[in-house]
Protein backbone atom coordinates (compact mmCIF):
# COMPACT_ATOMS: atom_id res chain seq x y z
CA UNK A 1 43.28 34.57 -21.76
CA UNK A 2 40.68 35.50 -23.84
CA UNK A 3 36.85 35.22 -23.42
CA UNK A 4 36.21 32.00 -25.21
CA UNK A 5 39.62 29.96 -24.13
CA UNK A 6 37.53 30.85 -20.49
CA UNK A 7 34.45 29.70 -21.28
CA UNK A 8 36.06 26.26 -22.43
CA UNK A 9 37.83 26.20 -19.61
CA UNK A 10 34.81 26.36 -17.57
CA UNK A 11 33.33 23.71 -19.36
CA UNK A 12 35.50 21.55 -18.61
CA UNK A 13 35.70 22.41 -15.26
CA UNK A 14 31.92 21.68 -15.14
CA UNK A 15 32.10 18.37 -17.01
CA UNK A 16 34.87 16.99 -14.88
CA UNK A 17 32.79 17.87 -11.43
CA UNK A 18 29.41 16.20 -13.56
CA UNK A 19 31.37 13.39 -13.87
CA UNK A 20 32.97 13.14 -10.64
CA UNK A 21 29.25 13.25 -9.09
CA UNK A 22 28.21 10.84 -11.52
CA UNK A 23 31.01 8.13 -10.47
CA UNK A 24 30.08 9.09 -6.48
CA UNK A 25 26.08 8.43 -7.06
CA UNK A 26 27.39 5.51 -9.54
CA UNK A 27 29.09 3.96 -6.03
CA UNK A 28 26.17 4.51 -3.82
CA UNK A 29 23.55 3.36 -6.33
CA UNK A 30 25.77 0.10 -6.39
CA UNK A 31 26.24 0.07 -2.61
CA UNK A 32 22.36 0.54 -2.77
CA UNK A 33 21.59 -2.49 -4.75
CA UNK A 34 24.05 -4.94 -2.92
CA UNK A 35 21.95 -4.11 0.13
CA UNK A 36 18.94 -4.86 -1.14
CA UNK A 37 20.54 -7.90 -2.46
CA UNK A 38 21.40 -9.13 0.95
CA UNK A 39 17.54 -8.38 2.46
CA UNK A 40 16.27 -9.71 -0.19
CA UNK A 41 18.31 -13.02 0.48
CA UNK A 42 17.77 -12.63 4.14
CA UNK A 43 13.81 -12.86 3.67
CA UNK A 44 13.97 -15.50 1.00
CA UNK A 45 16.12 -17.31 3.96
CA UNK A 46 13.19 -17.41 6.45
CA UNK A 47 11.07 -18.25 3.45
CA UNK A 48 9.77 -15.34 3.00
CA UNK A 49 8.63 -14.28 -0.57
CA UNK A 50 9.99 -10.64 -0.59
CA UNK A 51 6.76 -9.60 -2.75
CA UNK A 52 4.27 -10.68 0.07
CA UNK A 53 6.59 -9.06 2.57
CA UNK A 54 3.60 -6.78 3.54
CA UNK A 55 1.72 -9.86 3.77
CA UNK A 56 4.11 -11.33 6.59
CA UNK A 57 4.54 -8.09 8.66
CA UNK A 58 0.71 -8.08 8.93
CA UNK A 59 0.40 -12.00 9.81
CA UNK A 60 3.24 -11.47 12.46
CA UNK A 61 1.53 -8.38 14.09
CA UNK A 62 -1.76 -10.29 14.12
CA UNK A 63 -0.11 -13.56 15.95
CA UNK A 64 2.19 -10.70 18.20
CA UNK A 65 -1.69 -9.33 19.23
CA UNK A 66 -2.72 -12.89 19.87
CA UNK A 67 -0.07 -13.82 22.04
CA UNK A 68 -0.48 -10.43 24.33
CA UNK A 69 -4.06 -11.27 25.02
CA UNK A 70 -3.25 -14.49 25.64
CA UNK A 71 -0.63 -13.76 28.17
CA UNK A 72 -2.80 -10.77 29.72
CA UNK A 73 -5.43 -13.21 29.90
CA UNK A 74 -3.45 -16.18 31.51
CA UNK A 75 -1.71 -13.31 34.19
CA UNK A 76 -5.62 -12.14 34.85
CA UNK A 77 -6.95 -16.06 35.55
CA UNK A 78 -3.42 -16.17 38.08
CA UNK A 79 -4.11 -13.16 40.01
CA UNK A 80 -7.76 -14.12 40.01
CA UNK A 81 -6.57 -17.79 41.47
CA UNK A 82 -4.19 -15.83 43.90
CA UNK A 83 -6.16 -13.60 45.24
CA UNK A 84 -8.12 -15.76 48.18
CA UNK A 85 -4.81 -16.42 49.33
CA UNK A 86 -3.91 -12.54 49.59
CA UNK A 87 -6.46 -12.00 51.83
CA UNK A 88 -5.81 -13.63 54.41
């Protein structure tokens, strides 16, 4: 085989593998979307708008903080109204 009948070869070697990867990041860029997709419709299902997502997370830690001081404050009056009773 001569040099250039190679060199097409090659090619074509190289545009067949270009295109196989192309069809392969084709599937996962489509697997990709669906999944966003789905979160997308799973945040818009607790009425959540997905562009103030960042908004929520920081509104849930906030009330998540509130609720732990809370409860070490309630567990801090009971062992405060238990303790007399300890003593003895």
């Amino acid at each position: 085989m001569d040099e250039l009948a190679q060199r097409l070869e090659d090619a074509i070697a190289r545009r067949d593998k270009v295109l196989a990867e192309k069809q392969r990041l084709q599937g996962k860029l489509e697997s990709a979307q669906q999944a966003q997709q789905e979160v997308e419709a799973e945040i818009k299902a607790k009425k959540i708008d997905p562009e103030k997502i960042d908004d929520a997370i920081e509104q849930l830690k906030t009330s998540y903080e509130s609720l732990v001081d809370q409860i070490e404050q309630e567990i801090g009056e009971a062992e405060e109204a238990i303790a007399p009773f300890l003593k003895e």
